[in-house]
Protein backbone atom coordinates (compact mmCIF):
# COMPACT_ATOMS: atom_id res chain seq x y z
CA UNK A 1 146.17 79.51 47.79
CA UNK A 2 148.10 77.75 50.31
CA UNK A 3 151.79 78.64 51.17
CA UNK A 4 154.11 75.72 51.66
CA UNK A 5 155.67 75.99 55.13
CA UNK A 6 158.89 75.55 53.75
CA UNK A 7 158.76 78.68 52.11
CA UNK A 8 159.92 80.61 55.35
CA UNK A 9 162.31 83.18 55.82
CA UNK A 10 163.47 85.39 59.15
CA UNK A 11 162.11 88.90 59.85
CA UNK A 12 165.71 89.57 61.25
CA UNK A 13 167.94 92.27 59.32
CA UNK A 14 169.97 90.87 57.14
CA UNK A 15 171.04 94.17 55.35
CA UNK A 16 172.17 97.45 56.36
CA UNK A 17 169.08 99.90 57.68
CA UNK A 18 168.34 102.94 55.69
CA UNK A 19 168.81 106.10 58.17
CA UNK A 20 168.11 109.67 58.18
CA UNK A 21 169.64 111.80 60.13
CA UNK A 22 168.70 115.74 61.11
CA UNK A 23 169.86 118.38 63.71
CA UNK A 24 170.93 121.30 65.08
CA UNK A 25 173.37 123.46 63.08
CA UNK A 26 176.66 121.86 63.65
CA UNK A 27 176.14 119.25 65.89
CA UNK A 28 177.94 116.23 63.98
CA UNK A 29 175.79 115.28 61.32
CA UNK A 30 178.08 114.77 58.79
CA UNK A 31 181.01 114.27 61.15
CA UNK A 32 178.91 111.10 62.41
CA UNK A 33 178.06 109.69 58.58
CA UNK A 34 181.78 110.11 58.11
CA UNK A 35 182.23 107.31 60.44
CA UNK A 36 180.90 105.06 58.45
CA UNK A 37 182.87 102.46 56.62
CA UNK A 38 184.06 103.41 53.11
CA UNK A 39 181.49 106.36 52.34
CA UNK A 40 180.62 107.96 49.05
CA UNK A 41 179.59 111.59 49.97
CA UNK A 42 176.70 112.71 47.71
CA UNK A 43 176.43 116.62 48.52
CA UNK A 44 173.49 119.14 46.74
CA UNK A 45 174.11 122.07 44.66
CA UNK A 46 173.85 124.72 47.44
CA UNK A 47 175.58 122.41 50.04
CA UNK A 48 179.18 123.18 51.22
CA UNK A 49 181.30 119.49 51.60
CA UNK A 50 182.92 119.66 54.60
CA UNK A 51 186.70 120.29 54.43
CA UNK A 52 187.85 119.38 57.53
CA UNK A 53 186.89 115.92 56.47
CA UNK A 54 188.10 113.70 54.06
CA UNK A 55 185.29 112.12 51.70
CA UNK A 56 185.51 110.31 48.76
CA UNK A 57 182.85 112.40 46.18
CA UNK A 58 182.18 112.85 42.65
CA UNK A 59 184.50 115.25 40.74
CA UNK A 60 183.62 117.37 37.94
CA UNK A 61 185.44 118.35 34.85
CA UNK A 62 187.47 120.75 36.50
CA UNK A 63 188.80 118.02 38.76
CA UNK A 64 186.75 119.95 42.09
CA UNK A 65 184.13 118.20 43.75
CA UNK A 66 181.18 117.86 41.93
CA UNK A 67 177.86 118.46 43.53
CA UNK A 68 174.13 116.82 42.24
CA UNK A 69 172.20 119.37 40.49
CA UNK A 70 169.24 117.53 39.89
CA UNK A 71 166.34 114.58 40.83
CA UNK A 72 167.78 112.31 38.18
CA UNK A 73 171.39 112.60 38.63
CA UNK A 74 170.67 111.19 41.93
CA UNK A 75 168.78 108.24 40.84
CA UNK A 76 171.14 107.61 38.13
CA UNK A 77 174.25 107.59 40.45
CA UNK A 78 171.95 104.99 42.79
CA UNK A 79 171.37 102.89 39.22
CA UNK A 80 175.57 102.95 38.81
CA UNK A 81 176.39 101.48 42.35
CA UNK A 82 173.65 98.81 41.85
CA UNK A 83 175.08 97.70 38.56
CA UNK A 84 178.51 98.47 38.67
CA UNK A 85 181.29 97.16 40.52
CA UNK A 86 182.89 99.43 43.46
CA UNK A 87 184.02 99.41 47.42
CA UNK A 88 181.74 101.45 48.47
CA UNK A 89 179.81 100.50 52.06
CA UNK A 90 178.17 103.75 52.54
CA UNK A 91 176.13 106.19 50.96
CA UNK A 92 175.90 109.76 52.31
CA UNK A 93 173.26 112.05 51.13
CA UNK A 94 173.83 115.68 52.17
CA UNK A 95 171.23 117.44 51.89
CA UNK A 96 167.68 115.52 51.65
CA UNK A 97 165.99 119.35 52.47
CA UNK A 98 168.45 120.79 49.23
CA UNK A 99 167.41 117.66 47.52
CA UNK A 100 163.88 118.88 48.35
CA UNK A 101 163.85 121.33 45.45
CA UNK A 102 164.89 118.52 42.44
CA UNK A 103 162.10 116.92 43.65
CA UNK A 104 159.64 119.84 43.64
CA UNK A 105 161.72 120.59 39.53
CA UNK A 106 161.68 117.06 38.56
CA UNK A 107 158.06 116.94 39.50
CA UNK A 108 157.06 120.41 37.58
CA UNK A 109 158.94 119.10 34.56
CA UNK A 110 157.12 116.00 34.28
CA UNK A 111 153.36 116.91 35.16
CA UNK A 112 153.54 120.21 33.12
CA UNK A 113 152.99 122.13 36.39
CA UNK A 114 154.43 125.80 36.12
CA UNK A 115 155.08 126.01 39.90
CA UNK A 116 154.82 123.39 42.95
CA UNK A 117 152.40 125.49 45.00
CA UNK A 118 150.06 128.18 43.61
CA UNK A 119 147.60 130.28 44.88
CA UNK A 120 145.67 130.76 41.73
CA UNK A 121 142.20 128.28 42.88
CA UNK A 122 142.45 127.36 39.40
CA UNK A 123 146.03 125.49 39.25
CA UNK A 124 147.03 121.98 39.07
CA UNK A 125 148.76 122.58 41.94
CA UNK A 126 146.75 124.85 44.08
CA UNK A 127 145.52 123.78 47.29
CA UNK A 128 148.28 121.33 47.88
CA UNK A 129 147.98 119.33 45.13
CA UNK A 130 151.28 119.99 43.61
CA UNK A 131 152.98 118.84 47.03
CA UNK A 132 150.65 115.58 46.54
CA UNK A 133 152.13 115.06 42.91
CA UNK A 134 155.36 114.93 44.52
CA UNK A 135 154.46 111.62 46.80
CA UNK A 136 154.87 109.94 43.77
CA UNK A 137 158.75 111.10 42.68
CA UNK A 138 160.03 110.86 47.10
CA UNK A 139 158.98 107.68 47.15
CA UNK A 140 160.54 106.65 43.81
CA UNK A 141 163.19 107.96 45.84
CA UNK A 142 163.02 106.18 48.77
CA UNK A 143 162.35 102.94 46.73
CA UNK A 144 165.83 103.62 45.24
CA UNK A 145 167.42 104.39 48.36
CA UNK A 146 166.52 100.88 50.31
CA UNK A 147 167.56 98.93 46.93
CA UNK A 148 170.92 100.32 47.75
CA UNK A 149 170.29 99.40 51.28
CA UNK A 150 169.21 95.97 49.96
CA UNK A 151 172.57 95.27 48.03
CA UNK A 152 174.35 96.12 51.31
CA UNK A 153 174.85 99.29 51.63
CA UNK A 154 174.59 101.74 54.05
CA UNK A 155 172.19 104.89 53.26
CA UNK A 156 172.56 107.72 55.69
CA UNK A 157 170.57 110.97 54.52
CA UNK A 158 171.41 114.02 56.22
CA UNK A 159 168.36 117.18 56.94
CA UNK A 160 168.66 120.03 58.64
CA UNK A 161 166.01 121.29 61.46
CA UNK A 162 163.03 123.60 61.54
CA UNK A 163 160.92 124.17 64.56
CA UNK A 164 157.14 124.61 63.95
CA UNK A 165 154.25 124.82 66.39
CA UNK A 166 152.54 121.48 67.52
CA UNK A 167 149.09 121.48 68.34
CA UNK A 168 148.54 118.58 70.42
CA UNK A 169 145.08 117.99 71.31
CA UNK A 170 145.60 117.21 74.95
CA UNK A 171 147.28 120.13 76.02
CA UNK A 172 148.45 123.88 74.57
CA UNK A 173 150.52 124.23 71.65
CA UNK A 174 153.96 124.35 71.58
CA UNK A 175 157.24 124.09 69.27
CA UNK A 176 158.75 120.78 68.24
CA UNK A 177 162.06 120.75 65.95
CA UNK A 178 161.65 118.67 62.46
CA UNK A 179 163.09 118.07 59.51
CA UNK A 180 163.61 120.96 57.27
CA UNK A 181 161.07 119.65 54.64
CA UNK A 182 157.52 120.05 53.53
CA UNK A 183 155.00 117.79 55.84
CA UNK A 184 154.01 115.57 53.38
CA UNK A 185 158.01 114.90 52.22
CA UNK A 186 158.85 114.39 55.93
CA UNK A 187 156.08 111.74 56.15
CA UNK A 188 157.62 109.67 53.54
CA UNK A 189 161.53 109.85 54.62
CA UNK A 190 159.77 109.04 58.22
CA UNK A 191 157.79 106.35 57.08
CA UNK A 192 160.78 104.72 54.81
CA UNK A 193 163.49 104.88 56.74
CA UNK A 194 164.19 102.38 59.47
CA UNK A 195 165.38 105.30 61.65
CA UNK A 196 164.71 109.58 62.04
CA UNK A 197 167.45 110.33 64.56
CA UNK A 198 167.59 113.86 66.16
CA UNK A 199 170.98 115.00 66.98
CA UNK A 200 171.31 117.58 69.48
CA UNK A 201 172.92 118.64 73.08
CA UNK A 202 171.87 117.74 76.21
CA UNK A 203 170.89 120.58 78.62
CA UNK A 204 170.65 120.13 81.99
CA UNK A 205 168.30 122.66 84.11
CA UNK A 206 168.51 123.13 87.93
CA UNK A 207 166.61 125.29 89.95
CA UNK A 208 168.42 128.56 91.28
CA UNK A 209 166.75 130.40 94.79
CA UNK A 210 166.67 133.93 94.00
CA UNK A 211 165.02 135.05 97.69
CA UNK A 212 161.88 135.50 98.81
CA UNK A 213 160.60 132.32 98.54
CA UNK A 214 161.20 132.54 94.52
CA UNK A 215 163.82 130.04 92.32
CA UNK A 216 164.78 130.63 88.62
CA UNK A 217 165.72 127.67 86.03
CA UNK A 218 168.81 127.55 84.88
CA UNK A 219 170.86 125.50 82.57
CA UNK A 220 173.72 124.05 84.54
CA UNK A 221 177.10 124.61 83.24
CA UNK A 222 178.81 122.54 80.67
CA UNK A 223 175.61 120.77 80.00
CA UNK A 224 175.38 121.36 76.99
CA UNK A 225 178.92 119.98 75.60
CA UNK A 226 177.41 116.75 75.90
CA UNK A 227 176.10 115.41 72.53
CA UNK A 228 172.45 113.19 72.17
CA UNK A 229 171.31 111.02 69.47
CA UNK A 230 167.47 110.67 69.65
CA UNK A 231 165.20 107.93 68.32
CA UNK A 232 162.06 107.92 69.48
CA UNK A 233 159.70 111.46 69.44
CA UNK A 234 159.10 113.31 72.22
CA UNK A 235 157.43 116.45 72.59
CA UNK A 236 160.18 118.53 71.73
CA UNK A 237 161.40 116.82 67.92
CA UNK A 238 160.10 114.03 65.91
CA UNK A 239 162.48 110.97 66.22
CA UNK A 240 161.33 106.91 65.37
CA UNK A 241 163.61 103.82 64.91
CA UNK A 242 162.51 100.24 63.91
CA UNK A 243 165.90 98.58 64.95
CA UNK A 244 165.29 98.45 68.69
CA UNK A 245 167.12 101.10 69.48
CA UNK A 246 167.50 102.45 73.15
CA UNK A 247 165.24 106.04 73.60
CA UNK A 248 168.85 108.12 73.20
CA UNK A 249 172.16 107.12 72.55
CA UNK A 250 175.64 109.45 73.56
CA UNK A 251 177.54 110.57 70.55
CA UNK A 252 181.35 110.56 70.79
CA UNK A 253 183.15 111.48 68.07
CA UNK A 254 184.47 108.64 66.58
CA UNK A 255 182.10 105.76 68.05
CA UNK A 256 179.22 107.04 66.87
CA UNK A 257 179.10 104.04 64.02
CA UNK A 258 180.44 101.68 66.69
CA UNK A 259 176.78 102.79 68.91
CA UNK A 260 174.32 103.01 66.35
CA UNK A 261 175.65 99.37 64.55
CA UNK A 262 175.09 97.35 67.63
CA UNK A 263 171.16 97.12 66.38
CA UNK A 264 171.34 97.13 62.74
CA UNK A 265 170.98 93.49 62.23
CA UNK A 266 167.90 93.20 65.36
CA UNK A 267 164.35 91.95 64.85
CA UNK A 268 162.24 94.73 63.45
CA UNK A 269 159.58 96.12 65.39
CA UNK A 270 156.30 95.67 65.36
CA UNK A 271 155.00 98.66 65.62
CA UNK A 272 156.92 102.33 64.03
C-alpha cells in the first residue's frame, strides 16, 4: 500500500528525551535531576529523599513524604500526570535499582511464581526464566515512562553503580561499572532511554620516577574534584546517548540542565 508523500513528519525531537542516570555514591545524581525545571521527586521505599534539597514529593497521611511501595503505584501516579492537570516539567525517579524489586513482586504476583529466581530445575523460574517474565512488566514500564516523555515531560531515572567483570573477547577481562540492576533489566532501561549517562570524577594519572630507571602512576592532585558526565561506553562503564551528545560533558553544579538541554531537541541518531 502506497504512502502519500504528504504524510511526512520530521525525525527531529520534538519532546523532552527520557534519561537515566547512574553513578558513583554521591557524585550529584540527584543534585543534577534537581536542576531540572519544576520536578516531581518519585523516591522508593528504602530510598532516603535528600534533605538538603528541596523537592516537591508525594506526602502520606501523616503529612511526611511519602515513598512508592510498589510496581503499580508507580504506573498509577504516571496514569494521574497524563490525565490530570498539573505544573509539573519533570519527573524524577529515585531509585530504578529499588524499583527493581516491585518489578521482580509485581511479576511473582501475577505469574503465580513463588520466587523470581530458583534453583529448584523444576521451577517456573529456574534457569532465568523468572528474570525473562519480567521483560514483559520493565518494558510496560518503560512504555509508561516515554508517554510521559511524550506529553512533555521530562523523565530522569536515577541507578546506582555496580562493577562486574567484562570479558571482552579481544583482550583479558576486566571490571566495568553498570547499573545496579539485573542484565536483562539494564538492557531494557539501555535500550529505552534516549540516554545512560555515567556520572563520575575525573582522575588524572602522571607518571612519578622513583630511581633506578623505575616510575610509579599516580593520580595527580585535585583531579579528582572535577566532576564527568559520560555518554558513550568505554571500557571502564556502560554509557549511550541518541541526542548527539559530545563523548563527556563537565558537571557544575547548577548548569548541569543548562549542558545536557543544548541536545534534547537534535536529530536522533542513527545508530544507539
Amino acid at each position: 500500500m502506497a504512502i502519500p508523500l504528504k504524510n511526512l513528519t520530521t525525525t527531529k525531537r520534538t519532546h523532552p528525551p527520557v534519561l537515566s542516570v547512574y553513578g558513583t555514591g554521591g557524585i550529584g545524581k540527584t543534585t543534577l535531576a534537581a536542576e531540572f525545571p519544576s520536578p516531581l521527586y518519585l523516591f522508593t521505599e528504602g530510598e532516603e529523599p535528600p534533605t538538603d534539597i528541596e523537592l516537591p514529593t508525594l506526602t502520606g497521611e501523616d503529612g511526611e513524604p511519602k515513598p512508592i511501595t510498589s510496581y503499580t503505584e508507580m504506573l498509577d501516579v504516571f496514569e494521574q500526570l497524563l490525565t490530570e492537570e498539573h505544573d509539573f516539567k519533570t519527573v524524577i525517579i529515585d531509585s530504578l535499582d529499588s524499583f527493581e524489586r516491585f518489578v521482580w513482586a509485581h511479576t511473582c504476583q501475577t505469574k503465580g511464581f513463588d520466587t523470581i529466581d530458583s534453583n529448584d530445575k523444576g521451577s517456573p523460574t529456574a534457569f532465568g526464566k523468572g528474570y525473562l517474565a519480567a521483560d514483559e512488566y520493565w518494558n510496560d514500564y518503560m512504555a509508561a515512562a516515554k508517554a510521559l516523555a511524550r506529553s512533555g515531560l521530562h523523565v530522569v531515572q536515577i541507578l546506582h553503580n555496580k562493577t562486574k567483570q567484562f570479558n571482552d573477547p579481544l583482550v583479558d577481562a576486566y571490571d566495568r561499572y553498570r547499573p545496579k540492576l539485573q542484565d536483562r533489566a539494564t538492557d531494557i532501561i539501555m535500550e529505552k532511554s534516549e540516554a545512560l549517562l555515567f556520572m563520575t570524577k575525573r582522575t588524572s594519572v602522571k607518571q612519578v620516577d622513583k630511581g633506578f630507571g623505575k616510575k610509579e602512576a599516580k593520580a595527580e592532585g585535585m583531579s579528582g574534584a572535577e566532576r564527568i558526565i559520560y555518554t558513550d561506553e568505554r571500557a571502564g562503564f556502560l554509557a549511550k546517548n541518541r541526542l548527539n551528545m559530545p563523548a563527556s560533558i563537565p558537571y557544575r553544579k547548577g548548569n548541569g540542565f543548562a549542558e545536557l538541554s543544548r541536545y534534547f531537541y537534535a536529530p536522533f541518531k542513527t545508530a544507539a
